[in-house]
N, C-alpha and C. Protein backbone atom coordinates (compact mmCIF):
# COMPACT_ATOMS: atom_id res chain seq x y z
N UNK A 1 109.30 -110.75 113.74
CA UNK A 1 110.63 -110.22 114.01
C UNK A 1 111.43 -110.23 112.72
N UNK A 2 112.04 -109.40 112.54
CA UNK A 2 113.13 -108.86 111.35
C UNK A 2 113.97 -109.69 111.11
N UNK A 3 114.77 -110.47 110.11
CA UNK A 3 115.93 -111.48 110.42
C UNK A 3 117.11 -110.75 110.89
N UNK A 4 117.57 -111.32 112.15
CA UNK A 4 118.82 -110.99 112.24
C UNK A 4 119.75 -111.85 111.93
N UNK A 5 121.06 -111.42 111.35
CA UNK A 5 122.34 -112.05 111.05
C UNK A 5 122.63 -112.80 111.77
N UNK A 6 122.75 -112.11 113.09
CA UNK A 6 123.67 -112.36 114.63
C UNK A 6 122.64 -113.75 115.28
N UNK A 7 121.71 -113.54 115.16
CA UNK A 7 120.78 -114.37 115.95
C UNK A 7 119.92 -115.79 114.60
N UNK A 8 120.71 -115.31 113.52
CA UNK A 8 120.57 -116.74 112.78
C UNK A 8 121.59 -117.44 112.78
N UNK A 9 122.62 -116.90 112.96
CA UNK A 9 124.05 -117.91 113.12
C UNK A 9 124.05 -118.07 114.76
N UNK A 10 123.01 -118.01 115.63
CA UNK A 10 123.08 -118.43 116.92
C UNK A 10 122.31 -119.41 117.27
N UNK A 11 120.99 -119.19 116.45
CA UNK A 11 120.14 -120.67 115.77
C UNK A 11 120.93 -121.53 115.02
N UNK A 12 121.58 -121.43 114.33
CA UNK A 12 122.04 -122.67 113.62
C UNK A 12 122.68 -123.49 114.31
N UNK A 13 123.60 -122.65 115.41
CA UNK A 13 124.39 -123.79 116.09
C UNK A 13 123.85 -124.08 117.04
N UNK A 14 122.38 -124.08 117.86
CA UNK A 14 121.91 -124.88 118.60
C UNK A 14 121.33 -125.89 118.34
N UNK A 15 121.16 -127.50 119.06
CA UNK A 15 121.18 -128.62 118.15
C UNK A 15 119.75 -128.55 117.90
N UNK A 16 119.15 -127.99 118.72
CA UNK A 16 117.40 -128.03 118.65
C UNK A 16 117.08 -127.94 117.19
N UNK A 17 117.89 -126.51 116.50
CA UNK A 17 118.05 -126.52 114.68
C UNK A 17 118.76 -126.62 114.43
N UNK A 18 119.69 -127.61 114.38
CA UNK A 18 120.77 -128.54 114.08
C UNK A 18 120.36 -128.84 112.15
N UNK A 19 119.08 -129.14 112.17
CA UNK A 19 118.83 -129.96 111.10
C UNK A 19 118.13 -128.66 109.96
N UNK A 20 118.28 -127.57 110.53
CA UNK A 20 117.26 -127.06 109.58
C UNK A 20 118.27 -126.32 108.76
N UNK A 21 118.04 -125.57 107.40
CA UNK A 21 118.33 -124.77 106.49
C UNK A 21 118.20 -123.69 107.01
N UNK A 22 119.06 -122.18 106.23
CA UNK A 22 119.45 -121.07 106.59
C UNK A 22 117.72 -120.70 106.61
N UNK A 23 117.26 -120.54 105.08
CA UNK A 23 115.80 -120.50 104.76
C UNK A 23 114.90 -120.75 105.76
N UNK A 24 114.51 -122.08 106.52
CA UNK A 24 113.86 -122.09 107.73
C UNK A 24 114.06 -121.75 108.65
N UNK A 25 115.32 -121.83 109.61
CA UNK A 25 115.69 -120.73 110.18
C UNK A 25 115.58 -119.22 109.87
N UNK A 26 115.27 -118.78 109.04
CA UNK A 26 114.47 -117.42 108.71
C UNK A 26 112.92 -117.04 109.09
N UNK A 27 112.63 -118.42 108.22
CA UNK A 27 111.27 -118.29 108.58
C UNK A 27 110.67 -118.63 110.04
N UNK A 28 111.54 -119.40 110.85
CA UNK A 28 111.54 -119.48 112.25
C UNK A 28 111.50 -118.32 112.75
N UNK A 29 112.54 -117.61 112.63
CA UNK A 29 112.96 -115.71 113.54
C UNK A 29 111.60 -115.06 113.01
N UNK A 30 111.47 -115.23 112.13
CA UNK A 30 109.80 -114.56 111.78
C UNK A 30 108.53 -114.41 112.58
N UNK A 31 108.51 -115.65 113.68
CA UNK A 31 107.72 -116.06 114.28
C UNK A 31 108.44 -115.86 115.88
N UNK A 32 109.39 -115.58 116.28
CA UNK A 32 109.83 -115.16 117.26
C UNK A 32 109.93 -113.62 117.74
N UNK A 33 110.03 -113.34 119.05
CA UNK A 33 110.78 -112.07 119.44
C UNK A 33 111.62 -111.55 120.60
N UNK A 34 112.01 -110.73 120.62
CA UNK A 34 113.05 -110.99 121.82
C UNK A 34 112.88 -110.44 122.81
N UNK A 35 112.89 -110.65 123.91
CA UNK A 35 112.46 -109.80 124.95
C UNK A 35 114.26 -109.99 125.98
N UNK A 36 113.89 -108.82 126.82
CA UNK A 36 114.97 -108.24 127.51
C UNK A 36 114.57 -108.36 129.42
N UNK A 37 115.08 -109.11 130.04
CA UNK A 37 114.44 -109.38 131.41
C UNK A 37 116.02 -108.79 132.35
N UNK A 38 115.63 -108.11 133.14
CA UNK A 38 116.04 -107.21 134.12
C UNK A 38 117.05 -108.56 135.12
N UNK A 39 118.29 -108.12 135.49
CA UNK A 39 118.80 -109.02 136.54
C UNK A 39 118.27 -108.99 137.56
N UNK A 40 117.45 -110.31 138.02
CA UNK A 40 116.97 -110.61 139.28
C UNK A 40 115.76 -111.02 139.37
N UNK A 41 115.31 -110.57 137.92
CA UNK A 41 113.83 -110.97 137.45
C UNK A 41 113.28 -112.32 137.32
N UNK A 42 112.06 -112.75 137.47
CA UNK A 42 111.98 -114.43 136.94
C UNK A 42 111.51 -114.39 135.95
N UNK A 43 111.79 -115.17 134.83
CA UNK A 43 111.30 -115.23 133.87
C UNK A 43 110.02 -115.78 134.18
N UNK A 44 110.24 -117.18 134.68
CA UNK A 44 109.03 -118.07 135.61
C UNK A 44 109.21 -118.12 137.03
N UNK A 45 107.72 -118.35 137.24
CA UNK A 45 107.46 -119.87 138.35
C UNK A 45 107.42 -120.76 138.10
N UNK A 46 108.02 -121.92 139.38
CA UNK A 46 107.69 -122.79 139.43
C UNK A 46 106.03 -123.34 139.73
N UNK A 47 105.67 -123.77 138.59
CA UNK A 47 104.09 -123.69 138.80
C UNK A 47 103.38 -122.81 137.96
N UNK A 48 104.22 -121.93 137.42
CA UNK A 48 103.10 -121.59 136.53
C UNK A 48 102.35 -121.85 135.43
N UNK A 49 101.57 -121.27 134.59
CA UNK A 49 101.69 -122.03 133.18
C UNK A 49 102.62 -121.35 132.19
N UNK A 50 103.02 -123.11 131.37
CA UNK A 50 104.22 -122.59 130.56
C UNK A 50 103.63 -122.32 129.02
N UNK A 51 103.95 -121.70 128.51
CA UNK A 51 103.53 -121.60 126.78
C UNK A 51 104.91 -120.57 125.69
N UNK A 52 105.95 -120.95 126.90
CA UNK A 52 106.96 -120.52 125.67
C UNK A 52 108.41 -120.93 125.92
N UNK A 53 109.27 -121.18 125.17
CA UNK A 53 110.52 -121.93 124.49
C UNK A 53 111.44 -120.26 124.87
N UNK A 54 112.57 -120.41 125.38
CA UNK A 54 113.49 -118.79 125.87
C UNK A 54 115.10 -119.72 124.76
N UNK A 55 115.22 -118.80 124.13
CA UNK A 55 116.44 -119.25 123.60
C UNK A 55 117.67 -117.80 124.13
N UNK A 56 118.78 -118.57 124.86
CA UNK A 56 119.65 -117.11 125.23
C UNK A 56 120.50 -116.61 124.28
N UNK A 57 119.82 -115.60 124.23
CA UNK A 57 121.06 -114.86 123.54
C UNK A 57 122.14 -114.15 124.08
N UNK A 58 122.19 -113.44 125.64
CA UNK A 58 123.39 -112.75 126.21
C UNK A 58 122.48 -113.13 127.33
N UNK A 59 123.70 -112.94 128.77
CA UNK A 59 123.01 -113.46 129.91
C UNK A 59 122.74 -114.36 130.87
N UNK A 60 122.74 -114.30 132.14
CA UNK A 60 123.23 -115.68 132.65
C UNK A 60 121.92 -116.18 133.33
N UNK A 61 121.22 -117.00 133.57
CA UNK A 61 119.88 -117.76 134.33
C UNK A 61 120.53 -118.72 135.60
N UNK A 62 119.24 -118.60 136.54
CA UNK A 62 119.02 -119.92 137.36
C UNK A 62 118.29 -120.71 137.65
N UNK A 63 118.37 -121.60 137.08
CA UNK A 63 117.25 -122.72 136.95
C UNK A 63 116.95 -123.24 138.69
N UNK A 64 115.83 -123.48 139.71
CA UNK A 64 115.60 -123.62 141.14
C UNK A 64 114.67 -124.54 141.28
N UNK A 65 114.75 -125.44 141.86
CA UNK A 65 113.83 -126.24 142.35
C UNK A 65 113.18 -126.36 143.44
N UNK A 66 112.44 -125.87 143.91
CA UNK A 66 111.65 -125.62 145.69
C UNK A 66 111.29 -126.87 145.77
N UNK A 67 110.02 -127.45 144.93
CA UNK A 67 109.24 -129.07 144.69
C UNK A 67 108.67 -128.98 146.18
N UNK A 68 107.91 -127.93 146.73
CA UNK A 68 107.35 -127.58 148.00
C UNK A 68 107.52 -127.81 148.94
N UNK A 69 109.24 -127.62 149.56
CA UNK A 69 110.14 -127.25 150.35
C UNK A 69 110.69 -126.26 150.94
N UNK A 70 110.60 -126.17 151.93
CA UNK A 70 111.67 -124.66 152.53
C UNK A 70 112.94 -123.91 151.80
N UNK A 71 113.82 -125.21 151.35
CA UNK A 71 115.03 -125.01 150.80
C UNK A 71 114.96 -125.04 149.27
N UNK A 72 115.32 -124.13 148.61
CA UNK A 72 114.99 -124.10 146.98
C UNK A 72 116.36 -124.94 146.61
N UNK A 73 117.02 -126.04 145.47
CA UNK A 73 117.90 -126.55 145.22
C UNK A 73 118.45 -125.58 143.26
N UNK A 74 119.25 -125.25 143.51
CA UNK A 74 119.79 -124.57 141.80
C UNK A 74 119.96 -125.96 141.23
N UNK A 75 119.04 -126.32 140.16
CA UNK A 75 119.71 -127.37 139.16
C UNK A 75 120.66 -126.89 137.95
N UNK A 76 120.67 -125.80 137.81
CA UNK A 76 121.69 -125.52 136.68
C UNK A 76 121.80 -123.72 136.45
N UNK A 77 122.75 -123.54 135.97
CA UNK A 77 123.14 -122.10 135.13
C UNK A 77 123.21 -122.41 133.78
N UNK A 78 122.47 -121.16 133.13
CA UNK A 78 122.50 -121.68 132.11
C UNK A 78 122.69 -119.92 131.31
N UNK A 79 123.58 -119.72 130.33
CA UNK A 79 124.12 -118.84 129.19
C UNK A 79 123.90 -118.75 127.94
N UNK A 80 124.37 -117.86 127.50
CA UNK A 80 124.01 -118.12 125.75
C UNK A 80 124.14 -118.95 125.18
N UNK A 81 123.51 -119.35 124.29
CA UNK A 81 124.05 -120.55 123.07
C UNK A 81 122.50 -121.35 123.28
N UNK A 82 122.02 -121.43 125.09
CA UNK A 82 121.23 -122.59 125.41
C UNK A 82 119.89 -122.00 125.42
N UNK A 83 118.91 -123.00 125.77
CA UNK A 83 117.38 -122.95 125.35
C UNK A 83 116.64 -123.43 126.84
N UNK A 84 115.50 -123.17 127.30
CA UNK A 84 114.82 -123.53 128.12
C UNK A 84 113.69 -123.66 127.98
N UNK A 85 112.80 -124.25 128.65
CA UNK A 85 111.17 -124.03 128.61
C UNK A 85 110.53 -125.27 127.03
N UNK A 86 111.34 -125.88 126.66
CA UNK A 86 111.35 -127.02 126.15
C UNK A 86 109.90 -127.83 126.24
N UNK A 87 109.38 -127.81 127.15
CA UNK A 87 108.27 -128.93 127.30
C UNK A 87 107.16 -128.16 127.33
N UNK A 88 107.10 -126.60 127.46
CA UNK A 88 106.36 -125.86 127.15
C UNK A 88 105.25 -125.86 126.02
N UNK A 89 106.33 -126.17 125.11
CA UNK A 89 105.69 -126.30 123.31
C UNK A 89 105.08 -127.22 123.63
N UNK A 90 105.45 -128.45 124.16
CA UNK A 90 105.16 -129.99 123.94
C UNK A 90 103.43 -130.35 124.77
N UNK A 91 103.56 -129.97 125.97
CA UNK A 91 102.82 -130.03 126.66
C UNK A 91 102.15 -128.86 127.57
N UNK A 92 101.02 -128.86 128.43
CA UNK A 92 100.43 -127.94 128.78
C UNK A 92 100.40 -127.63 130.60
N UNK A 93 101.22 -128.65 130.49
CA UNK A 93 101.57 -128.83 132.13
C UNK A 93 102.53 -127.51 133.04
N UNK A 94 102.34 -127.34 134.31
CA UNK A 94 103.14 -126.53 134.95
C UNK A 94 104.49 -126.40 134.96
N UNK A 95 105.02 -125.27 134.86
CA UNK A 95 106.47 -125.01 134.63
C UNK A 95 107.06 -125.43 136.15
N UNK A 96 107.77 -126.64 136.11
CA UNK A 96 108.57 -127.40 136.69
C UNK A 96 109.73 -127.08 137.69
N UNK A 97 109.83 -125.61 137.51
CA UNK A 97 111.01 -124.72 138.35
C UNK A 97 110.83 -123.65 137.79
N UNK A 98 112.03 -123.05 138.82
CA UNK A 98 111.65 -121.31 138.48
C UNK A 98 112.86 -120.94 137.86
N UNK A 99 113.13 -120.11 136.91
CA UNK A 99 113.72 -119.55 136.11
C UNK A 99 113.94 -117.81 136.39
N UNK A 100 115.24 -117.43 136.62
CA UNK A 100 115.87 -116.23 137.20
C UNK A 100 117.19 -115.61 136.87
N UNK A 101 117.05 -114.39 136.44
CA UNK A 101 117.80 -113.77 135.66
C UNK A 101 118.69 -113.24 136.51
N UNK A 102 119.87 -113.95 136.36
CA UNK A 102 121.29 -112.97 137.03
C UNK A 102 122.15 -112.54 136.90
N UNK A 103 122.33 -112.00 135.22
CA UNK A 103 122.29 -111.04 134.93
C UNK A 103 121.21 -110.28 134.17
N UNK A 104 121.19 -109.38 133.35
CA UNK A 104 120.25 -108.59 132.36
C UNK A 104 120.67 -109.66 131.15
N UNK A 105 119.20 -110.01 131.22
CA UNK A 105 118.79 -111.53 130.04
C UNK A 105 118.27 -111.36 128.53
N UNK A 106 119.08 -111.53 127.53
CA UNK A 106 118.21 -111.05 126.28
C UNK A 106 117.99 -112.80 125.90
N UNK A 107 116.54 -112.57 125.35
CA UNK A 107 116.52 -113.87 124.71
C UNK A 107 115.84 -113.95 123.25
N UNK A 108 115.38 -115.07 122.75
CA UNK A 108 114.78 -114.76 121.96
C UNK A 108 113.62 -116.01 122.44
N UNK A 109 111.99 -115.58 122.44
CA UNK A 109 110.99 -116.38 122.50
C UNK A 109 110.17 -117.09 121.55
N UNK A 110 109.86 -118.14 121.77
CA UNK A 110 108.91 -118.53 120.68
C UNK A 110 107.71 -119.19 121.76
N UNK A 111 106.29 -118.57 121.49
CA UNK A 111 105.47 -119.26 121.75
C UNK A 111 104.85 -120.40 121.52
N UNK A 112 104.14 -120.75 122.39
CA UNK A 112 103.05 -122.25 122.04
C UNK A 112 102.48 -122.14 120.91
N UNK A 113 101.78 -120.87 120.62
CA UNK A 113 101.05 -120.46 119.47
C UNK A 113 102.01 -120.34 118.03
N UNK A 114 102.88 -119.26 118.30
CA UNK A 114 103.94 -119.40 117.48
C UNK A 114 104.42 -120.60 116.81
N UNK A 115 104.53 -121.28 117.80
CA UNK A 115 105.17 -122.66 117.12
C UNK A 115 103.76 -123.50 116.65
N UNK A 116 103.04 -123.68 116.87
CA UNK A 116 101.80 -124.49 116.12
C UNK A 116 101.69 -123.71 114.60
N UNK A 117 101.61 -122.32 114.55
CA UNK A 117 101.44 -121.54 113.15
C UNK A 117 103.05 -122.40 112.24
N UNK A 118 103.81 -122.49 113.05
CA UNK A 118 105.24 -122.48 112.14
C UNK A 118 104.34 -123.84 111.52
N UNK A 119 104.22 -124.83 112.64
CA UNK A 119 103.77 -126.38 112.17
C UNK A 119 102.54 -126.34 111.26
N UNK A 120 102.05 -125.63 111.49
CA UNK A 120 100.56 -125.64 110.52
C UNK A 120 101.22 -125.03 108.85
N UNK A 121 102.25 -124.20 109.00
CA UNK A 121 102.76 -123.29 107.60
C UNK A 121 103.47 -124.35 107.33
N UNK A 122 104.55 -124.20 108.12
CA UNK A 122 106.15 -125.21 107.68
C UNK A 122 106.15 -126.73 108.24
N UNK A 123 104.95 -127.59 108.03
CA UNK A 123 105.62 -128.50 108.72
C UNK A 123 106.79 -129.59 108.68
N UNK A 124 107.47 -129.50 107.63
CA UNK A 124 108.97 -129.65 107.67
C UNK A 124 109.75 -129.30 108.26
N UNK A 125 109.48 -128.35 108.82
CA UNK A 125 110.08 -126.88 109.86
C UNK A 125 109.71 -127.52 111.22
N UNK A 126 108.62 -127.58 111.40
CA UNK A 126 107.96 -128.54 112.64
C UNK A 126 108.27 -129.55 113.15
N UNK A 127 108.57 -130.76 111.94
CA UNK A 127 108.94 -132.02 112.26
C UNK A 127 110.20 -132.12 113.01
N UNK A 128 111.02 -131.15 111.88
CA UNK A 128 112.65 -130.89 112.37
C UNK A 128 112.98 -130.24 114.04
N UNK A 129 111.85 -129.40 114.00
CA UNK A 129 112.19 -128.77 115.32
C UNK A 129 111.85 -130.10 116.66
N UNK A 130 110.92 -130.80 116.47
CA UNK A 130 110.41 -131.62 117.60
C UNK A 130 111.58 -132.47 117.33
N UNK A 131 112.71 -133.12 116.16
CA UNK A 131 113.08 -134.26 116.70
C UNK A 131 114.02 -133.45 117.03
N UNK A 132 114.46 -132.53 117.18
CA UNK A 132 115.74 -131.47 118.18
C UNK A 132 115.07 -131.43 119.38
N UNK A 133 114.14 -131.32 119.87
CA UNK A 133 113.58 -131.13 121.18
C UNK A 133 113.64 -132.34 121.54
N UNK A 134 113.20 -133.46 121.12
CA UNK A 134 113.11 -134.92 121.57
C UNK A 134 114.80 -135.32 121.92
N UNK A 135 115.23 -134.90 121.19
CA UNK A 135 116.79 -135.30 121.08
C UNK A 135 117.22 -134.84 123.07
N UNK A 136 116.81 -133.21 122.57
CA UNK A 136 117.27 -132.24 123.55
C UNK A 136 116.81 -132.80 125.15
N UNK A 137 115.31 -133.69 124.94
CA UNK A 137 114.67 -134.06 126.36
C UNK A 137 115.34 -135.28 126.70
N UNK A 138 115.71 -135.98 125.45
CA UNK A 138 116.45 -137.23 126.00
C UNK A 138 117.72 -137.52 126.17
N UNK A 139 118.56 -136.11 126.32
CA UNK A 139 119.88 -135.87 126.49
C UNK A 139 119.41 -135.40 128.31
N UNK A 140 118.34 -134.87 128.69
CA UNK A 140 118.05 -134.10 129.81
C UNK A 140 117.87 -135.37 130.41
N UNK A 141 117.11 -136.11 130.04
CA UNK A 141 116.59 -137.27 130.75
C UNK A 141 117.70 -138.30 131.09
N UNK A 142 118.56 -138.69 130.02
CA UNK A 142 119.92 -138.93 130.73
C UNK A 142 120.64 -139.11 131.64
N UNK A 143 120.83 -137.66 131.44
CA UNK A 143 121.93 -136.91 132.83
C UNK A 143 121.08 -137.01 134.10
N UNK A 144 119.96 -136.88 134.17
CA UNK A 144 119.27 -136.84 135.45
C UNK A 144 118.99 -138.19 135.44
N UNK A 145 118.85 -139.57 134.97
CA UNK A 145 119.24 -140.91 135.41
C UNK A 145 120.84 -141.20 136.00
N UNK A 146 121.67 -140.03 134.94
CA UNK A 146 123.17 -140.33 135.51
C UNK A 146 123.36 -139.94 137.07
N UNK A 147 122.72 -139.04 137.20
CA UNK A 147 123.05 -138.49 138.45
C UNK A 147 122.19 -139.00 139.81
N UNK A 148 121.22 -139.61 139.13
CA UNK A 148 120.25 -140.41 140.13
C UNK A 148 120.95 -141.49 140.90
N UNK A 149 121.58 -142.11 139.78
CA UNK A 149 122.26 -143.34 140.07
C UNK A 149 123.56 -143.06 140.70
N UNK A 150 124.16 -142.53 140.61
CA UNK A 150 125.26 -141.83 141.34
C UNK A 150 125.36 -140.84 142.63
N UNK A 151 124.18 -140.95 143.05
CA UNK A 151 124.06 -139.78 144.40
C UNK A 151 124.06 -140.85 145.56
């Protein structure tokens, strides 16, 4: 993918690349691309396999939890600025909920693959990105103890 202006100053301020330089963040968008998902569309299943990281760029999502129930539960909305599919990179396990576009979703993707090439080229680039993700899972992990304890 081409560098964009718009979509490197939209990386920088997410904390995931919090830590990185304009320069790696370049060479990041390099390895990404953007895809455009229709309102109403899923990005995922719950259950499927995951192998890619959705960063929003315009667009609103719904994150759903069925967990093989009648009643599906919304754990969150989520808009530009934010990132999903997080554990994707990390691990090889089933995508955990379903993910649904309500409005017309632009994002920008980075694959499983994608991201191993960045780590195999840049791994400075690599290191930086996992302790933003680690950061990012243990800010998630958190709130869902906060709310455990509080229901």
């Amino acid at each position: 993918m081409q560098v964009n202006e718009e979509y490197l100053q939209l990386l920088r301020k997410m904390p995931v690349f919090a830590q990185l330089s304009k320069s790696q963040i370049e060479v990041l968008l390099g390895h990404m691309e953007e895809v455009i998902f229709p309102a109403g569309s899923a990005l995922f299943e719950e259950g499927d396999h995951g192998d890619r990281l959705y960063y929003i760029i315009a667009g609103f999502l719904e994150v759903v939890k069925a967990a093989g129930t009648s009643q599906a539960r919304t754990l969150a909305s989520m808009g530009p600025g934010e990132s999903l599919g997080e554990m994707a990179i990390i691990d090889e396990l089933p995508r955990s909920a379903t993910v649904a576009a309500r409005s017309e979703v632009h994002a920008l993707v980075l694959t499983r693959e994608a991201f191993d090439q960045v780590v195999h080229d840049e791994p400075a680039i690599g290191v930086e990105i996992l302790k933003g993700l680690a950061r990012r899972m243990s800010m998630n992990l958190r709130y869902t103890d906060f709310l455990t304890v509080n229901e």
